[in-house]
Protein backbone atom coordinates (compact mmCIF):
# COMPACT_ATOMS: atom_id res chain seq x y z
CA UNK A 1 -42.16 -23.17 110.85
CA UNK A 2 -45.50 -22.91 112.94
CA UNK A 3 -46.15 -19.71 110.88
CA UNK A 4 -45.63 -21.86 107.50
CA UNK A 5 -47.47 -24.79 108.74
CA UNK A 6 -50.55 -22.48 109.96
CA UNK A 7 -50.27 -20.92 106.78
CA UNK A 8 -50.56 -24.03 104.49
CA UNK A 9 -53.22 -25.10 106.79
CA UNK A 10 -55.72 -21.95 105.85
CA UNK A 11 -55.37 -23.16 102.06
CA UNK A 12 -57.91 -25.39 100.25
CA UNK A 13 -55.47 -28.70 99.36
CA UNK A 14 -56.87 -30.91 97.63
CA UNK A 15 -56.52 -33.76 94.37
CA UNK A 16 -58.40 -31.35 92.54
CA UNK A 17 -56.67 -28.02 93.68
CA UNK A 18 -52.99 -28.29 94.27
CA UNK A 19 -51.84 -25.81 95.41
CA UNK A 20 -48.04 -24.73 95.87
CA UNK A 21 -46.23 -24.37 99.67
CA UNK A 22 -43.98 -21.55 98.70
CA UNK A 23 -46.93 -18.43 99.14
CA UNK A 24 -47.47 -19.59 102.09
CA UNK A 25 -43.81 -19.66 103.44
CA UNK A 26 -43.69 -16.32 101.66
CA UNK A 27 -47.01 -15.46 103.76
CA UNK A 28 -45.62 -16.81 106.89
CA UNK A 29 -42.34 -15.27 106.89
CA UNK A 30 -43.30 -11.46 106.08
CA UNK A 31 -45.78 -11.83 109.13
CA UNK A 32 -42.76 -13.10 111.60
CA UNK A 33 -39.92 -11.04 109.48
CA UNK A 34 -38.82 -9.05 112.81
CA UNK A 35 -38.50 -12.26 114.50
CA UNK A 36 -36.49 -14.39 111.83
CA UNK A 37 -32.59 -13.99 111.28
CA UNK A 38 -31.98 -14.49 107.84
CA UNK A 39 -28.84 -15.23 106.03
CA UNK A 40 -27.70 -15.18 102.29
CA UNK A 41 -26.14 -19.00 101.28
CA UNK A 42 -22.99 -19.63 99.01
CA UNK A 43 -23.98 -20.40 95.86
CA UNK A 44 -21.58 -23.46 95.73
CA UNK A 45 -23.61 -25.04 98.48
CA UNK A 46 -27.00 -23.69 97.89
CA UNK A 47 -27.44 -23.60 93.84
CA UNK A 48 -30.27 -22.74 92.41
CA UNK A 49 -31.93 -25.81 90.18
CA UNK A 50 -30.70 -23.74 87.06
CA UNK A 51 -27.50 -23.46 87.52
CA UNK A 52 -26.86 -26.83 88.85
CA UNK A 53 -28.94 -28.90 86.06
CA UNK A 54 -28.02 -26.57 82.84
CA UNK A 55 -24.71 -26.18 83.61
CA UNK A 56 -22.21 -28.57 83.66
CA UNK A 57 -19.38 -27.13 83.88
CA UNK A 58 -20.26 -25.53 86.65
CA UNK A 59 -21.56 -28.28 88.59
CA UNK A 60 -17.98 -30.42 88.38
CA UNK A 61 -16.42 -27.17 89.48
CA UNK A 62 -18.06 -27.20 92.45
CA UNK A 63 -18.89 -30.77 92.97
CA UNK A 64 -18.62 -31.91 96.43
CA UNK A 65 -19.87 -28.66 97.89
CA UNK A 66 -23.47 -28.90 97.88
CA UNK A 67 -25.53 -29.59 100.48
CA UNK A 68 -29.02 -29.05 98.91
CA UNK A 69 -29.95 -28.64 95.52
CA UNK A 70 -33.19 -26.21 94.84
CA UNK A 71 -35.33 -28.28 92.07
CA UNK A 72 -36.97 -24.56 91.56
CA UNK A 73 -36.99 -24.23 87.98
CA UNK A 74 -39.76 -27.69 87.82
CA UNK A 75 -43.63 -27.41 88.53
CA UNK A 76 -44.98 -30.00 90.46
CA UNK A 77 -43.97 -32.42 93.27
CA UNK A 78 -44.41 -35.36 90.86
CA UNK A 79 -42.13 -34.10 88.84
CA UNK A 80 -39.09 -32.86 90.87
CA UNK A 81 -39.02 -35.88 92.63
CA UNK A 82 -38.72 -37.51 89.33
CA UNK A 83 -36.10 -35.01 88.50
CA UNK A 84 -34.05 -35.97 91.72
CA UNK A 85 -34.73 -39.50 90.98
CA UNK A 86 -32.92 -39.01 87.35
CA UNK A 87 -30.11 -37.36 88.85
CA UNK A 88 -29.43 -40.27 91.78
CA UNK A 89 -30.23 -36.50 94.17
CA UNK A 90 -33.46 -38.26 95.37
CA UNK A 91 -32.37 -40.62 98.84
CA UNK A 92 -35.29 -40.43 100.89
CA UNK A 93 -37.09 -43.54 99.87
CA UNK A 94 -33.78 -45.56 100.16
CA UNK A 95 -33.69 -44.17 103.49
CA UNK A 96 -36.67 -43.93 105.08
CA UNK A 97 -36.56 -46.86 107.01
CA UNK A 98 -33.70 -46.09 108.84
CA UNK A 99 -32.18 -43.97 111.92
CA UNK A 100 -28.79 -43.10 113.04
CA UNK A 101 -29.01 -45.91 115.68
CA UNK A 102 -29.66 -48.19 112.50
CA UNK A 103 -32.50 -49.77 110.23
CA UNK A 104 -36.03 -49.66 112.33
């Protein structure tokens, strides 16, 4: 994560110039890829925006196994946490007041 952070930290953000996070988790992680542990994820649990937005079917198959839904297939923060926000998947702002000892 310090690799990431460093990363997104060398790249000219700003209004003008978004720019994306994911080349420089890509950048961070083949520097440190001898250090990391990675691990493949179930499907089931980990599905891919595709699959869980364009296929219905599929998604009451397996509904009640996800734990985090990739928004991958959308461009733009805006927009994907619109896209959550459609789908009742976006709880943060409903949330963000609170802790697990209760609201703040």
């Amino acid at each position: 994560m310090k690799k990431w952070i460093a990363e997104l930290q060398s790249q000219p953000w700003s209004k003008a110039k978004k720019a994306n996070d994911q080349p420089g988790f890509n950048w961070a992680l083949n520097k440190t890829a001898g250090e990391v542990d990675l691990y493949l994820l179930t499907q089931a649990a980990f599905p891919t925006g595709g699959l869980y937005f364009k296929n219905k079917t599929w998604m009451q198959e397996t509904k009640g196994m996800h734990v985090i839904i990739h928004n991958n297939y959308i461009t733009g923060f805006e927009k994907e946490i619109k896209h959550f926000h459609d789908f009742g998947l976006w709880l943060v702002d409903d949330h963000a007041l609170e802790s697990p000892l209760g609201r703040l």
